[in-house]
C-alpha atoms as a PDB file:
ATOM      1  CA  UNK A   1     -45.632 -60.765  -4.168  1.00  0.00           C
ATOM      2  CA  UNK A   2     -47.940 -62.431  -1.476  1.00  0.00           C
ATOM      3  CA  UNK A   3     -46.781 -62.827   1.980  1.00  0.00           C
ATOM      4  CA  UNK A   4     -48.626 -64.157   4.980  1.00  0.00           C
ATOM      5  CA  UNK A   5     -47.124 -63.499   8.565  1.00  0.00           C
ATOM      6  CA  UNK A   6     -48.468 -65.370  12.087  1.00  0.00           C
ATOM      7  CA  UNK A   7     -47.343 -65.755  15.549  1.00  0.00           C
ATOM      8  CA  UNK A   8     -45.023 -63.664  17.151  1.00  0.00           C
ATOM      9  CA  UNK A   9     -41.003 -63.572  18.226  1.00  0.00           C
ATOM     10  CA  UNK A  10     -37.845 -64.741  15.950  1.00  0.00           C
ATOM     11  CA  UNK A  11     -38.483 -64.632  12.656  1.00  0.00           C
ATOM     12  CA  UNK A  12     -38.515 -67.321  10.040  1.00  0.00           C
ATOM     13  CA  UNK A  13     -39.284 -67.084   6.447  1.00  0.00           C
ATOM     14  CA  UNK A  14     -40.342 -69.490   4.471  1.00  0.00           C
ATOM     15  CA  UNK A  15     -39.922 -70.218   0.855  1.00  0.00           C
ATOM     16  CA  UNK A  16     -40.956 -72.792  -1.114  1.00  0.00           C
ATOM     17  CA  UNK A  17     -39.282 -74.567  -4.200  1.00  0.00           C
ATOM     18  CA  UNK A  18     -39.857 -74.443  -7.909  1.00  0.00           C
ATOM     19  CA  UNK A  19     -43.928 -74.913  -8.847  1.00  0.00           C
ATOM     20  CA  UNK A  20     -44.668 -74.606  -5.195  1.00  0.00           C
ATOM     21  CA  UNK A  21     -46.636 -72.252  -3.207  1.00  0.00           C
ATOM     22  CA  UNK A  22     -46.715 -71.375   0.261  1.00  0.00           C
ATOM     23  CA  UNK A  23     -49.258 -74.398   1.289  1.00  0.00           C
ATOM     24  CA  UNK A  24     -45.982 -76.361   1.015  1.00  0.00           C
ATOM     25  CA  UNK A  25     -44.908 -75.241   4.642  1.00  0.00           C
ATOM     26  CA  UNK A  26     -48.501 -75.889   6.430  1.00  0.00           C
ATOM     27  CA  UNK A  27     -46.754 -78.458   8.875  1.00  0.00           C
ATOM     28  CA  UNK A  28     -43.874 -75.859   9.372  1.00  0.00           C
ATOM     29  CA  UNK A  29     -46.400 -73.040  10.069  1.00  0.00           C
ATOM     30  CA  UNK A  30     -48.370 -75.025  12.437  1.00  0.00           C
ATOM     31  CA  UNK A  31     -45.737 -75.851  14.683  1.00  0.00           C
ATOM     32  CA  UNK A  32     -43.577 -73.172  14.328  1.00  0.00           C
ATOM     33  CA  UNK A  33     -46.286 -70.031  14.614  1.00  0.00           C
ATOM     34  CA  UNK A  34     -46.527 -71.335  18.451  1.00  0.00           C
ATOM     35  CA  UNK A  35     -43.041 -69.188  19.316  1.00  0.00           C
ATOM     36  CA  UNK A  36     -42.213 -67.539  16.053  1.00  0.00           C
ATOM     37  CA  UNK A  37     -42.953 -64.725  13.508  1.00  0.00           C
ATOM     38  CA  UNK A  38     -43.697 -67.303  10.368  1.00  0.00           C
ATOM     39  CA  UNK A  39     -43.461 -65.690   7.058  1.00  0.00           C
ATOM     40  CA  UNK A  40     -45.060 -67.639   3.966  1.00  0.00           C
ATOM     41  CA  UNK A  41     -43.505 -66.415   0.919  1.00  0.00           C
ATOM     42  CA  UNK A  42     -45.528 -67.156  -2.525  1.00  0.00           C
ATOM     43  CA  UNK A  43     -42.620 -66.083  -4.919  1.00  0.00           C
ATOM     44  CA  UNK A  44     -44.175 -64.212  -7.885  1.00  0.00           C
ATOM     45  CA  UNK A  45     -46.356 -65.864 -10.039  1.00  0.00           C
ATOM     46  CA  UNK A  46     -47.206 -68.628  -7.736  1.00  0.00           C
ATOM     47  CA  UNK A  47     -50.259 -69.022  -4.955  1.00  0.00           C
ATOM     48  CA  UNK A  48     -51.830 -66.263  -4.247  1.00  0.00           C
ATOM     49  CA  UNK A  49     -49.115 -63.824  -5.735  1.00  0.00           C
ATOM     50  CA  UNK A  50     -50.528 -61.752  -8.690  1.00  0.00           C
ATOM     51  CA  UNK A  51     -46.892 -60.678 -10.123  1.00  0.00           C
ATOM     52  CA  UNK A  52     -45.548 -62.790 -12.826  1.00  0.00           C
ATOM     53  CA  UNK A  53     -42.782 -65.631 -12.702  1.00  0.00           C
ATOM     54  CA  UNK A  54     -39.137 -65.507 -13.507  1.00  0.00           C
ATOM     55  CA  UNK A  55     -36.393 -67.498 -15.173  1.00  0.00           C
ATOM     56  CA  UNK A  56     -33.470 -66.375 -12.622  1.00  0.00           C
ATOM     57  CA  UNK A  57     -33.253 -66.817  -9.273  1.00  0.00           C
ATOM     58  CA  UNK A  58     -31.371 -63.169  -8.549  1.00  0.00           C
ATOM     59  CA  UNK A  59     -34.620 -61.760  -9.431  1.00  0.00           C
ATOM     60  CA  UNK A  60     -36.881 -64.091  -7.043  1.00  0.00           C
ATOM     61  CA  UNK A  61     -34.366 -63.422  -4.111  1.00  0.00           C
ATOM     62  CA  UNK A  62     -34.892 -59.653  -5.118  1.00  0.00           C
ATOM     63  CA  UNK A  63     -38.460 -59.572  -4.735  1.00  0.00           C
ATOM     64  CA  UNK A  64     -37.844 -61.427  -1.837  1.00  0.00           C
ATOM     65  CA  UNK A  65     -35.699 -59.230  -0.240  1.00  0.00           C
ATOM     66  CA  UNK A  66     -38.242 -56.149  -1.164  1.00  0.00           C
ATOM     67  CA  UNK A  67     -41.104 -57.802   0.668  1.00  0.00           C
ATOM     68  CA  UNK A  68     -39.301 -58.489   3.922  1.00  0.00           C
ATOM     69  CA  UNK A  69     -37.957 -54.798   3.865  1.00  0.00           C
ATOM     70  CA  UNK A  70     -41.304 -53.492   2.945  1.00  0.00           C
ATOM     71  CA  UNK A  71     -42.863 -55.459   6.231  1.00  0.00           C
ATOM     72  CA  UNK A  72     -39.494 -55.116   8.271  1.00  0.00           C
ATOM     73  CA  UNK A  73     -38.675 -58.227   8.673  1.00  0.00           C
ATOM     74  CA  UNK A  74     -35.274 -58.603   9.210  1.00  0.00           C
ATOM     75  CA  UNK A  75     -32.823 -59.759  10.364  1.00  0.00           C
ATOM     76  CA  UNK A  76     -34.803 -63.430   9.849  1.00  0.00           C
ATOM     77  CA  UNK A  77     -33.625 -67.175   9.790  1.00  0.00           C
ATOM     78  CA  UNK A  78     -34.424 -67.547   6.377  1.00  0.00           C
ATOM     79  CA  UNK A  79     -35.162 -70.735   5.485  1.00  0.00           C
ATOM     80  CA  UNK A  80     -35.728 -72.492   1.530  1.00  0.00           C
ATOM     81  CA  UNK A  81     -36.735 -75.650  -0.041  1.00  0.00           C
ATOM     82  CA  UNK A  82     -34.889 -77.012  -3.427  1.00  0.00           C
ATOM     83  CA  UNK A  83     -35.270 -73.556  -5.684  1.00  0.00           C
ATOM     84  CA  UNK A  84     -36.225 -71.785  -2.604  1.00  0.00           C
ATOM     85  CA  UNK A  85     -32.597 -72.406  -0.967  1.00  0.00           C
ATOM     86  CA  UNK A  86     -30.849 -71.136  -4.042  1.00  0.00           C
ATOM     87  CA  UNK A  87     -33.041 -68.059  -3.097  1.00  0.00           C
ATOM     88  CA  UNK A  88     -32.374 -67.899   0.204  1.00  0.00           C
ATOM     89  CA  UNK A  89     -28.647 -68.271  -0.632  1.00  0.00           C
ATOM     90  CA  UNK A  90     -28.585 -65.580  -2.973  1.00  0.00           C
ATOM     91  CA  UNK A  91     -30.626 -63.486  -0.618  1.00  0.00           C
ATOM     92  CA  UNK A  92     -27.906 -64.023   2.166  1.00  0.00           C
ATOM     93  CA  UNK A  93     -25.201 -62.739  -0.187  1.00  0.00           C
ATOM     94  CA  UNK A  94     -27.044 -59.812  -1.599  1.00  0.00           C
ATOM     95  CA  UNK A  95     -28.638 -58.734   1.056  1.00  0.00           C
ATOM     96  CA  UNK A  96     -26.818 -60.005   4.452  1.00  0.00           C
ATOM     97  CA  UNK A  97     -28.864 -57.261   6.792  1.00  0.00           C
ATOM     98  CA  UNK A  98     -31.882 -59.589   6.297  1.00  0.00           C
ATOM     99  CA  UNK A  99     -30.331 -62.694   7.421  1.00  0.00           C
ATOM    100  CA  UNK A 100     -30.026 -64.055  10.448  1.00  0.00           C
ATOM    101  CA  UNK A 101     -29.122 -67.421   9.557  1.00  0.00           C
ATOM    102  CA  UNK A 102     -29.651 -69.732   6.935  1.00  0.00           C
ATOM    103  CA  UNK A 103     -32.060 -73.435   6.751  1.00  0.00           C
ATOM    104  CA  UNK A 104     -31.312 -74.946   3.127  1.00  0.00           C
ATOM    105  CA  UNK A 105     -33.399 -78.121   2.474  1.00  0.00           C
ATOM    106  CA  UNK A 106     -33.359 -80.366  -0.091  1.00  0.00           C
ATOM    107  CA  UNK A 107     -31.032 -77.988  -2.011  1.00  0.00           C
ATOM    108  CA  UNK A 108     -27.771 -77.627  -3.642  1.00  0.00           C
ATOM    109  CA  UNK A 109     -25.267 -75.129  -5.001  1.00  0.00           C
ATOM    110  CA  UNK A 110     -25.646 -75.966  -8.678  1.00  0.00           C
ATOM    111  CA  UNK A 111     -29.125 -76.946  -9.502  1.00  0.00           C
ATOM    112  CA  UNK A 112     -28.797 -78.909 -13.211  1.00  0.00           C
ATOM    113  CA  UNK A 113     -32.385 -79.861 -14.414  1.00  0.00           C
ATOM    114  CA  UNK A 114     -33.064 -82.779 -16.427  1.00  0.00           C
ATOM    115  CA  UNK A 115     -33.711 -82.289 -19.640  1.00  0.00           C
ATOM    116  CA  UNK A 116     -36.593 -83.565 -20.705  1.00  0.00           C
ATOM    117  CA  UNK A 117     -38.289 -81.776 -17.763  1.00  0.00           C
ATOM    118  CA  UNK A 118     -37.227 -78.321 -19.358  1.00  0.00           C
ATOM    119  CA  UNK A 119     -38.272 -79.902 -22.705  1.00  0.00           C
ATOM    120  CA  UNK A 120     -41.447 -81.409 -21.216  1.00  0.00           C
ATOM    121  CA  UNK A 121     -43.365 -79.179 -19.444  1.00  0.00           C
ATOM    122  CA  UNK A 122     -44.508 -76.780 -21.582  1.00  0.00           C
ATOM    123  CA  UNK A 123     -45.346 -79.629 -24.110  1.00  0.00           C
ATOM    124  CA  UNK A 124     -47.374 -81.777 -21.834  1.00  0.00           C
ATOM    125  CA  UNK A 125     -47.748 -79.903 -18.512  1.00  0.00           C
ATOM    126  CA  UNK A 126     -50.039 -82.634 -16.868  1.00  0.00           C
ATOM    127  CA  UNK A 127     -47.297 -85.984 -17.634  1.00  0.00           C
ATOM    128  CA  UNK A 128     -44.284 -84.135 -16.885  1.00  0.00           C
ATOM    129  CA  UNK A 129     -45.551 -83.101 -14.137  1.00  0.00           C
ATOM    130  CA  UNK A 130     -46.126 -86.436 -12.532  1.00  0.00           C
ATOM    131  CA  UNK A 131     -43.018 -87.423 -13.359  1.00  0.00           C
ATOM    132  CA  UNK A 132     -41.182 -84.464 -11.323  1.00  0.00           C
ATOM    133  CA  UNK A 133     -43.609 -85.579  -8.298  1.00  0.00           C
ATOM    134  CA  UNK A 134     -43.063 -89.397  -8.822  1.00  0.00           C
ATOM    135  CA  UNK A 135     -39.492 -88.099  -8.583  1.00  0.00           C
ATOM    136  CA  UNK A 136     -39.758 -86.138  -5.598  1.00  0.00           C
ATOM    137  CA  UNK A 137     -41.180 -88.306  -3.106  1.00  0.00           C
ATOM    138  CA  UNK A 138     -39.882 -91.257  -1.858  1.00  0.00           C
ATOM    139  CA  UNK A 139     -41.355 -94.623  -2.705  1.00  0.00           C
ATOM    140  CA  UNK A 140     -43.028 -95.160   0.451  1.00  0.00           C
ATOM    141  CA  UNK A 141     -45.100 -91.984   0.445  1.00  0.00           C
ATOM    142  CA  UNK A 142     -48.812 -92.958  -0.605  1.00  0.00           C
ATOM    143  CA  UNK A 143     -50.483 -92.199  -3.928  1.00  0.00           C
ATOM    144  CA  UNK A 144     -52.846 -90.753  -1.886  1.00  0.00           C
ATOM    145  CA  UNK A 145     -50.488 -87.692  -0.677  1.00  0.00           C
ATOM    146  CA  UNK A 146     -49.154 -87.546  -3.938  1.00  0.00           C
ATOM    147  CA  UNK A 147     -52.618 -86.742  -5.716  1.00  0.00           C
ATOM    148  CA  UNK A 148     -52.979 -84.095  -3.000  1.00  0.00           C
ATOM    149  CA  UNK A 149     -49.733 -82.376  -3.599  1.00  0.00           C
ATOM    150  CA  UNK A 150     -50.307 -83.296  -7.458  1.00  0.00           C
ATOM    151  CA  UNK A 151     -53.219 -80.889  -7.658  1.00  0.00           C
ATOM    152  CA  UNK A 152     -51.713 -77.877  -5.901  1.00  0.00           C
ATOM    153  CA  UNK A 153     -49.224 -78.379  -8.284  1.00  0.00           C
ATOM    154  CA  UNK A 154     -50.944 -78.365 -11.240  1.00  0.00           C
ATOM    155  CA  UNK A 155     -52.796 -75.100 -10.440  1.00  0.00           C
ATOM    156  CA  UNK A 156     -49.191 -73.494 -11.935  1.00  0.00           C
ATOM    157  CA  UNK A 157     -49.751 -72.621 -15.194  1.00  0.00           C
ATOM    158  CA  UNK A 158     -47.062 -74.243 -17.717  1.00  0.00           C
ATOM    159  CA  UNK A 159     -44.363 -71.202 -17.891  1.00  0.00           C
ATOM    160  CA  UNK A 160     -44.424 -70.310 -14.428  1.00  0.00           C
ATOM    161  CA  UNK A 161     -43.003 -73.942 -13.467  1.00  0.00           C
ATOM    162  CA  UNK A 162     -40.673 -74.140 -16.635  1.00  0.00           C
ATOM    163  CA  UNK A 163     -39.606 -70.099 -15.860  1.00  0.00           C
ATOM    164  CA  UNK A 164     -38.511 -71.870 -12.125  1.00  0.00           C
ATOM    165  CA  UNK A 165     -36.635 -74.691 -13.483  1.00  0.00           C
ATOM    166  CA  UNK A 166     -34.829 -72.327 -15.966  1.00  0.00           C
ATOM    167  CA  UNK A 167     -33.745 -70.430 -12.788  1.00  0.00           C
ATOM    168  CA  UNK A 168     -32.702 -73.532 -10.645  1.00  0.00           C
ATOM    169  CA  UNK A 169     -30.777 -74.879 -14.443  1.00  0.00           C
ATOM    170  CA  UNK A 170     -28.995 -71.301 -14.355  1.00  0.00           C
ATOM    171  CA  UNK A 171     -27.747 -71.427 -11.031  1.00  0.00           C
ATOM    172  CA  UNK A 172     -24.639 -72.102  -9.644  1.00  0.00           C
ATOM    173  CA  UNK A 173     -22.956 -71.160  -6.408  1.00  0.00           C
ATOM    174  CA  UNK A 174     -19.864 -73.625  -6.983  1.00  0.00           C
ATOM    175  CA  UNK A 175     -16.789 -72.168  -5.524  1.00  0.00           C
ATOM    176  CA  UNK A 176     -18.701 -68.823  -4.093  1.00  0.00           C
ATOM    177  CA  UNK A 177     -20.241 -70.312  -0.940  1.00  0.00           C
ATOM    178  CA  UNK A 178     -17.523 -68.420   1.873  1.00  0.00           C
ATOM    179  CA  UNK A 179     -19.410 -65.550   0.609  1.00  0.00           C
ATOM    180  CA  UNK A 180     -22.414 -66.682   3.038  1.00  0.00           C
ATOM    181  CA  UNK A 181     -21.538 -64.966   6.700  1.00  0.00           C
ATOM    182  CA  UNK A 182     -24.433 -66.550   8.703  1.00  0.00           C
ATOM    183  CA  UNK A 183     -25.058 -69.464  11.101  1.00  0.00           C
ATOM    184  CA  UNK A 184     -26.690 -72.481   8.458  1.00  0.00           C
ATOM    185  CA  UNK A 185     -28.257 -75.857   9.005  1.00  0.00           C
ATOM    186  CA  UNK A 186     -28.668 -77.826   5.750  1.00  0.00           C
ATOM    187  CA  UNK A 187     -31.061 -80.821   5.916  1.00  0.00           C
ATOM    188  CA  UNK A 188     -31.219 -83.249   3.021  1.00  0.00           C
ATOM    189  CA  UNK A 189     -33.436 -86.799   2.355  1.00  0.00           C
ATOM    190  CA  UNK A 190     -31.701 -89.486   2.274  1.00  0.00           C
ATOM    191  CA  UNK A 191     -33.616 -90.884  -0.652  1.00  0.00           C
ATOM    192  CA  UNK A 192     -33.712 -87.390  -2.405  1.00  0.00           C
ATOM    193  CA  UNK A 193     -33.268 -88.168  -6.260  1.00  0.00           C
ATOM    194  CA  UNK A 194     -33.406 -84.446  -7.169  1.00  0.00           C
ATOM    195  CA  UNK A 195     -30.721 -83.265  -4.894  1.00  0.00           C
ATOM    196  CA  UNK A 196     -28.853 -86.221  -3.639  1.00  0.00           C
ATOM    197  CA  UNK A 197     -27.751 -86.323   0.153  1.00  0.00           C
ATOM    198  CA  UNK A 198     -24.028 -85.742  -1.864  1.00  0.00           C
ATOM    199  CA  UNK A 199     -25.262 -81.518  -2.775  1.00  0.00           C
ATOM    200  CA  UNK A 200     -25.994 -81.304   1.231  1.00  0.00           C
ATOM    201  CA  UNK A 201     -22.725 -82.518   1.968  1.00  0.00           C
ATOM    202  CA  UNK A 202     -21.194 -79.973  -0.362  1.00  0.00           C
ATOM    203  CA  UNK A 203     -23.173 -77.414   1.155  1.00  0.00           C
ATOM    204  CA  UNK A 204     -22.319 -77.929   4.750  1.00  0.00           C
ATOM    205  CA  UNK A 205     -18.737 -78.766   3.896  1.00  0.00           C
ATOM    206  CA  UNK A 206     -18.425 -75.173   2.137  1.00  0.00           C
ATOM    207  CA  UNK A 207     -20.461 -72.956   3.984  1.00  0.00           C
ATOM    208  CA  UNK A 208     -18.460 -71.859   7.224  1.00  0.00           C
ATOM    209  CA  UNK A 209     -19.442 -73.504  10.218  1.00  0.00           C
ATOM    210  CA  UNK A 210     -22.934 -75.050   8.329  1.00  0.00           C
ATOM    211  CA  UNK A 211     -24.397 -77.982  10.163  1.00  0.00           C
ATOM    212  CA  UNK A 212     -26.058 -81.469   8.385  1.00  0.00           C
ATOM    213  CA  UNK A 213     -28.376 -82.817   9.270  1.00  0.00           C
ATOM    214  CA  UNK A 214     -29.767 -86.220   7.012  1.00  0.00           C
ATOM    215  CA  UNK A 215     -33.363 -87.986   7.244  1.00  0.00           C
ATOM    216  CA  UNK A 216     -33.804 -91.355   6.889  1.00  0.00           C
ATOM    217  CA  UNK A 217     -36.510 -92.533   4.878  1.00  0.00           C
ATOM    218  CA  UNK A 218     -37.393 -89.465   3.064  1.00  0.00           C
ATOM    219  CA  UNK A 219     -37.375 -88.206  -0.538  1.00  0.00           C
ATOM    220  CA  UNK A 220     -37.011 -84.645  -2.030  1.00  0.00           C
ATOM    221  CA  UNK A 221     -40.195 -83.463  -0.467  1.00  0.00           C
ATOM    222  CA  UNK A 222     -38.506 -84.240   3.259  1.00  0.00           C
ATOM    223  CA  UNK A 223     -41.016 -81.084   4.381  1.00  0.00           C
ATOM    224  CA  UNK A 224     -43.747 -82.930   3.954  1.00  0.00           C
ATOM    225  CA  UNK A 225     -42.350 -86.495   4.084  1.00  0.00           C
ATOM    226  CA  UNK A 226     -40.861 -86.415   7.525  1.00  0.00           C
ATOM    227  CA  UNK A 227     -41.943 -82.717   8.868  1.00  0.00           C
ATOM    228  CA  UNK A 228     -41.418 -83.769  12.384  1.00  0.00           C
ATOM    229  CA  UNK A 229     -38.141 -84.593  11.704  1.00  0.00           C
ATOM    230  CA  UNK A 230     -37.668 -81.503   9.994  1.00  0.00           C
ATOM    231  CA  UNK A 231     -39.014 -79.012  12.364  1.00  0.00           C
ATOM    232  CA  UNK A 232     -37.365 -80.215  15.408  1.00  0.00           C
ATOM    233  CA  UNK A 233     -34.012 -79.914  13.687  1.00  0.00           C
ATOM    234  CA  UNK A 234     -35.132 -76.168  12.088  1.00  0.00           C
ATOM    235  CA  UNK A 235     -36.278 -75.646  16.146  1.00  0.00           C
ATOM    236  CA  UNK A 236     -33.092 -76.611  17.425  1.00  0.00           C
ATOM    237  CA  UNK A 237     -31.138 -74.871  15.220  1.00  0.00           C
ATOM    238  CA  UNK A 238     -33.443 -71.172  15.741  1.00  0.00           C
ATOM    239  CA  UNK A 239     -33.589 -71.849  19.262  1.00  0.00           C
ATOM    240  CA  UNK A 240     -29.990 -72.474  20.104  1.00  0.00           C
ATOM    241  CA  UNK A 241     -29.423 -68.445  18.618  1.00  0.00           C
ATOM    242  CA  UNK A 242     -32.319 -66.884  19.985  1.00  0.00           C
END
């Protein structure tokens, strides 16, 4: 599994959400390398990792966990976008040395995929595609930043993205979150139509002591959407522990 580190000081791992790569977190790295240890995860099969996909989620916070032991990197605010939060939950839980708190965006503790994405993709890659990114953003992001993040997208081959929304449809946390022991901010869209501002709320209601923080204006994609937004709350939040 590819990972990239910069800067230097608290750590904070980053990893991105189903059919994503690490180019997903460029505004995060940019800001945050200034007075942090960034790590860019590329979760197998995906960017510039070589090792092939997976259907369940345990197994991407696994190799997770292996590659921030195997570059010591840890304890680390660990933070995860849509698929990558259900990673970086299951990473807290399995592995709790790692973590030194939590950033869940744009995620949920069940993660119940429409159907006719699973039954899409690997029929017409290309159309069902555009549909999860039409989906995704907001309605006031341009086409312009959508046919940017459209081709990065499509560089996934067909069973890599279906293998990651089998994981995120196999996942559920309902019930289980007191099992996470660390300091967590959740930040949610409020125009998210893939994990409604409601999951967030569930999160932060059920994970001891989690914080909320909601975005105005933004859609699933929030990281990209309304990074400002989202880094100063993700700085506020690593800051106030350091």
């Amino acid at each position: 599994m590819n990972t990239e580190t910069y800067g230097s000081g608290t750590p904070v791992v980053f990893i991105h959400g189903a059919g994503g790569s690490a180019l997903s977190w460029l505004a995060q790295k940019a800001y945050f390398e200034r007075s942090n240890r960034v790590v860019l995860i590329d979760l197998p099969g995906h960017g510039r990792s070589d090792d092939p996909s997976s259907s369940s989620i345990d197994a991407y916070a696994d190799a997770v966990g292996d590659a921030l032991e195997a570059i010591a990197c840890g304890p680390a605010y660990i933070a995860g976008h849509s698929m990558g939060g259900a990673v970086a939950m299951r990473l807290a839980m399995s592995r709790p040395s790692l973590a030194k708190g939590l950033i869940l965006i744009g995620t949920g503790a069940k993660l119940k995929v429409y159907p006719e994405i699973l039954e899409g993709i690997l029929k017409d890659k290309e159309a069902t595609a555009r549909t999860i990114l039409d989906t995704a953003f907001s309605d006031a992001v341009p086409s312009a930043l959508k046919d940017k993040v459209f081709a990065e997208y499509m560089k996934n081959d067909a069973l890599t993205i279906f293998n990651d929304f089998t994981a995120c449809d196999g996942f559920d946390l309902i019930g289980r979150l007191d099992a996470i022991a660390v300091p967590t901010l959740v930040i949610c869209g409020m125009a998210d139509r893939f994990t409604p501002p409601k999951y967030s709320r569930y999160l932060a209601a059920n994970i001891p002591g989690a914080l909320l923080t909601l975005i105005a204006d933004a859609g699933h994609m929030v990281i990209i959407e309304k990074s400002a937004e989202v880094n100063t709350a993700i700085d506020k939040f690593v800051n106030a522990r350091t």
